[in-house]
N, C-alpha and C. Protein backbone atom coordinates (compact mmCIF):
# COMPACT_ATOMS: atom_id res chain seq x y z
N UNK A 1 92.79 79.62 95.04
CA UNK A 1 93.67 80.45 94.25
C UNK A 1 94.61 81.19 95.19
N UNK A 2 96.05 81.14 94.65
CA UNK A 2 97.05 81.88 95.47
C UNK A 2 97.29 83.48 94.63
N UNK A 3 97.41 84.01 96.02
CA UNK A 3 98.29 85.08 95.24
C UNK A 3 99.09 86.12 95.92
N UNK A 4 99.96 86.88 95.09
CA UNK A 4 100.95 87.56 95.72
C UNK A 4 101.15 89.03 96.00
N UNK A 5 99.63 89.75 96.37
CA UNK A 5 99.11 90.51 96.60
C UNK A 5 100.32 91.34 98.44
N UNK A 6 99.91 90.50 98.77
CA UNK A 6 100.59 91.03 100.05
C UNK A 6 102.37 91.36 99.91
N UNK A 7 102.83 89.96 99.11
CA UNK A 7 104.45 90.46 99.13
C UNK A 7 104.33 91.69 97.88
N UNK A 8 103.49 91.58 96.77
CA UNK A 8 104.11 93.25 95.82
C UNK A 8 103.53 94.46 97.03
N UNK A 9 102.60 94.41 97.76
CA UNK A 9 102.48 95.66 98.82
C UNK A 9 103.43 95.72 99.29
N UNK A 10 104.26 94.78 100.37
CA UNK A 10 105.32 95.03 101.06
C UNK A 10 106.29 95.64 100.14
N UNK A 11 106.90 95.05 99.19
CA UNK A 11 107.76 95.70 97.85
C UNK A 11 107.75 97.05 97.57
N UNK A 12 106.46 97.63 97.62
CA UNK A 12 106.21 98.68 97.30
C UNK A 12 105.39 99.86 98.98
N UNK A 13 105.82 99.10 100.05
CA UNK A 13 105.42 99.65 101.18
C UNK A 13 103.90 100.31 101.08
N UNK A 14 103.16 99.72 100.67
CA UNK A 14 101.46 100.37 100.87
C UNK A 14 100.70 99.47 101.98
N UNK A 15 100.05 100.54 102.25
CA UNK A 15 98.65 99.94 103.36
C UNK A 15 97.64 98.83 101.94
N UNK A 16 96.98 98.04 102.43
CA UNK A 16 95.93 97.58 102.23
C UNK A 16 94.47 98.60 102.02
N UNK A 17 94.64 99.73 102.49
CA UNK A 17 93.48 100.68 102.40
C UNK A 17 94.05 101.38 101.23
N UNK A 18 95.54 101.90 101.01
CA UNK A 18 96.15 102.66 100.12
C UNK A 18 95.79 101.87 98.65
N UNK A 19 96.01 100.81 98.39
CA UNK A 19 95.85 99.72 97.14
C UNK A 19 94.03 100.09 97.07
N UNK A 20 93.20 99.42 97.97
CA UNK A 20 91.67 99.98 97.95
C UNK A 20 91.93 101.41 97.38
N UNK A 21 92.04 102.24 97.85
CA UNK A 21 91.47 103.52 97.31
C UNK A 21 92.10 103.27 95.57
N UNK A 22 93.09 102.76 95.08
CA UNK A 22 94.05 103.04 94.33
C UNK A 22 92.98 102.56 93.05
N UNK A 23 92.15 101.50 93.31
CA UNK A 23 91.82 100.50 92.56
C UNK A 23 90.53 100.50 92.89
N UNK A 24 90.08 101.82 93.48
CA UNK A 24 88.68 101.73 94.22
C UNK A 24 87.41 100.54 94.54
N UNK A 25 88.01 99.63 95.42
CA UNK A 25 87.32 99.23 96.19
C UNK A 25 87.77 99.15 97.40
N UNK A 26 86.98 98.31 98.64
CA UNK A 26 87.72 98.70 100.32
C UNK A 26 88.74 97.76 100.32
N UNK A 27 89.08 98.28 101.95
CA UNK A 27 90.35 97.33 102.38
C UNK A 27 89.77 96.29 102.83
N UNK A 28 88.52 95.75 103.33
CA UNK A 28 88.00 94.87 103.46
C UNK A 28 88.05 93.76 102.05
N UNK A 29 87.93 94.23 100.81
CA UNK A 29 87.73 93.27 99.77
C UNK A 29 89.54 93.05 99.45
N UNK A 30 90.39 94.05 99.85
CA UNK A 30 91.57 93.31 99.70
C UNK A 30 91.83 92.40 100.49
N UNK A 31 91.95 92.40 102.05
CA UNK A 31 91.78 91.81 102.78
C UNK A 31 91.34 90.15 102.14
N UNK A 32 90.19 90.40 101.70
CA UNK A 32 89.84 88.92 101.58
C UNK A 32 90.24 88.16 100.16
N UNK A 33 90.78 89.09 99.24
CA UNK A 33 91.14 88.51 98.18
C UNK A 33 92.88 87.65 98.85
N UNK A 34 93.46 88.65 99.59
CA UNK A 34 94.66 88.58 100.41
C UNK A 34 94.91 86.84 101.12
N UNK A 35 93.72 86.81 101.39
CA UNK A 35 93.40 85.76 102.51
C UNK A 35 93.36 84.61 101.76
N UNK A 36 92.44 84.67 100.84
CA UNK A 36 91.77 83.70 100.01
C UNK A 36 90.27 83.59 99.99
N UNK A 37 90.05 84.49 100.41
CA UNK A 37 88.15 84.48 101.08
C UNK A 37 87.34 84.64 99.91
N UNK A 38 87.85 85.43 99.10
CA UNK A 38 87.10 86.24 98.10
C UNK A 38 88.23 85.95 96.83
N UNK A 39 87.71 85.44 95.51
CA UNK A 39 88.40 85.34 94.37
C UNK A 39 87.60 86.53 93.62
N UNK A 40 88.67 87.52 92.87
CA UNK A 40 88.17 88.38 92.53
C UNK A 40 87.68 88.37 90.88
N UNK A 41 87.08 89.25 90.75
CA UNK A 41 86.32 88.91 89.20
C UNK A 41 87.88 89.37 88.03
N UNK A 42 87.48 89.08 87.05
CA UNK A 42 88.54 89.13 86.17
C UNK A 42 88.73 90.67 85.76
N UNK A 43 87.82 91.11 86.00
CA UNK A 43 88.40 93.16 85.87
C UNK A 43 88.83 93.72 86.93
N UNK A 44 88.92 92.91 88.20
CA UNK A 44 89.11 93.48 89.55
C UNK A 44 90.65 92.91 89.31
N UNK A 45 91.21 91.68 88.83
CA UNK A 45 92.09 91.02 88.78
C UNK A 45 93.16 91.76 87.91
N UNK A 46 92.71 92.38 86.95
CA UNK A 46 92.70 93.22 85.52
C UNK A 46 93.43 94.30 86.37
N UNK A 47 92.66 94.59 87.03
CA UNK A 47 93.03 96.35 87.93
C UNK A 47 94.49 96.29 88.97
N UNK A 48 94.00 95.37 89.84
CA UNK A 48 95.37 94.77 90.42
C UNK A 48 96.51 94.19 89.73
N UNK A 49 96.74 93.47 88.76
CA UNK A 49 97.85 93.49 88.40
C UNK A 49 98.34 94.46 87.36
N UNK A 50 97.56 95.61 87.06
CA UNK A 50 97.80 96.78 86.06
C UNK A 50 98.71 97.63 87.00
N UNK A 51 97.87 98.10 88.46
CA UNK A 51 98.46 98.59 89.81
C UNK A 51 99.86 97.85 90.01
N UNK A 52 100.23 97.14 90.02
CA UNK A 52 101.40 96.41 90.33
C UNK A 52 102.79 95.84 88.71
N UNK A 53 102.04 96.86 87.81
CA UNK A 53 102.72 96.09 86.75
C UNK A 53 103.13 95.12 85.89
N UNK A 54 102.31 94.19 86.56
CA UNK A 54 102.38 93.09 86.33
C UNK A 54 101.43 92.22 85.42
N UNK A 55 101.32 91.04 85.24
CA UNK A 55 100.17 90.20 84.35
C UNK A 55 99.49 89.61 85.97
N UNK A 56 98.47 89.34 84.79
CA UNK A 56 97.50 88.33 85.98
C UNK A 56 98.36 87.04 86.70
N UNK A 57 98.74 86.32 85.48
CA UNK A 57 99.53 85.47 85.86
C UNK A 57 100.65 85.03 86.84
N UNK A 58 101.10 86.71 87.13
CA UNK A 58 101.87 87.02 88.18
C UNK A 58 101.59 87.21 89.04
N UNK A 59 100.34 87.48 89.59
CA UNK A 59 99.47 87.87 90.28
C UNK A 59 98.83 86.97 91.48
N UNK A 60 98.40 86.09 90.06
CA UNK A 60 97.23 84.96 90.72
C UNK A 60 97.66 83.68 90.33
N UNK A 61 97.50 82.88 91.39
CA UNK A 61 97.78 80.97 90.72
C UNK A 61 96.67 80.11 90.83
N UNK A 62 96.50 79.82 90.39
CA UNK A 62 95.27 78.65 90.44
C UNK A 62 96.73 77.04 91.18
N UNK A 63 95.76 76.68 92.46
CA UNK A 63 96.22 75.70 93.31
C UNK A 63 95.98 74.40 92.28
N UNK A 64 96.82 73.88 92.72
CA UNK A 64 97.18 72.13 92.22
C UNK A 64 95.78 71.66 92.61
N UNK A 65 94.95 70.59 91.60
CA UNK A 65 94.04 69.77 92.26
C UNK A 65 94.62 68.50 92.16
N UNK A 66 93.67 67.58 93.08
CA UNK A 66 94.39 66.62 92.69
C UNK A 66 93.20 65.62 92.40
């Protein structure tokens, strides 16, 4: 799963710890949602794109299989 976590931070100039506190969990679990390490549950997903204004959909992509 892709997502566009890092460019709406830059957009909006926040730390990775700033979004954690925002949405209370660490900068470590953004970090890895960031990365791709960690796919987040659908209320964590819920929270982040509420934080950013946005829909999930905008958010998150589910990758091409093939």
């Amino acid at each position: 799963m892709r997502n566009s976590i890092k460019v709406e931070r830059a957009k909006r100039n926040i730390t990775q710890e700033e979004l954690a506190n925002q949405i209370q969990i660490s900068r470590q679990s953004i970090n890895a949602i960031e990365t791709g390490k960690f796919v987040p549950s659908t209320i964590l997903a819920l929270k982040i794109a509420r934080y950013f204004g946005a829909t999930v959909e905008q958010i998150f992509e589910l990758e091409a299989t093939d």
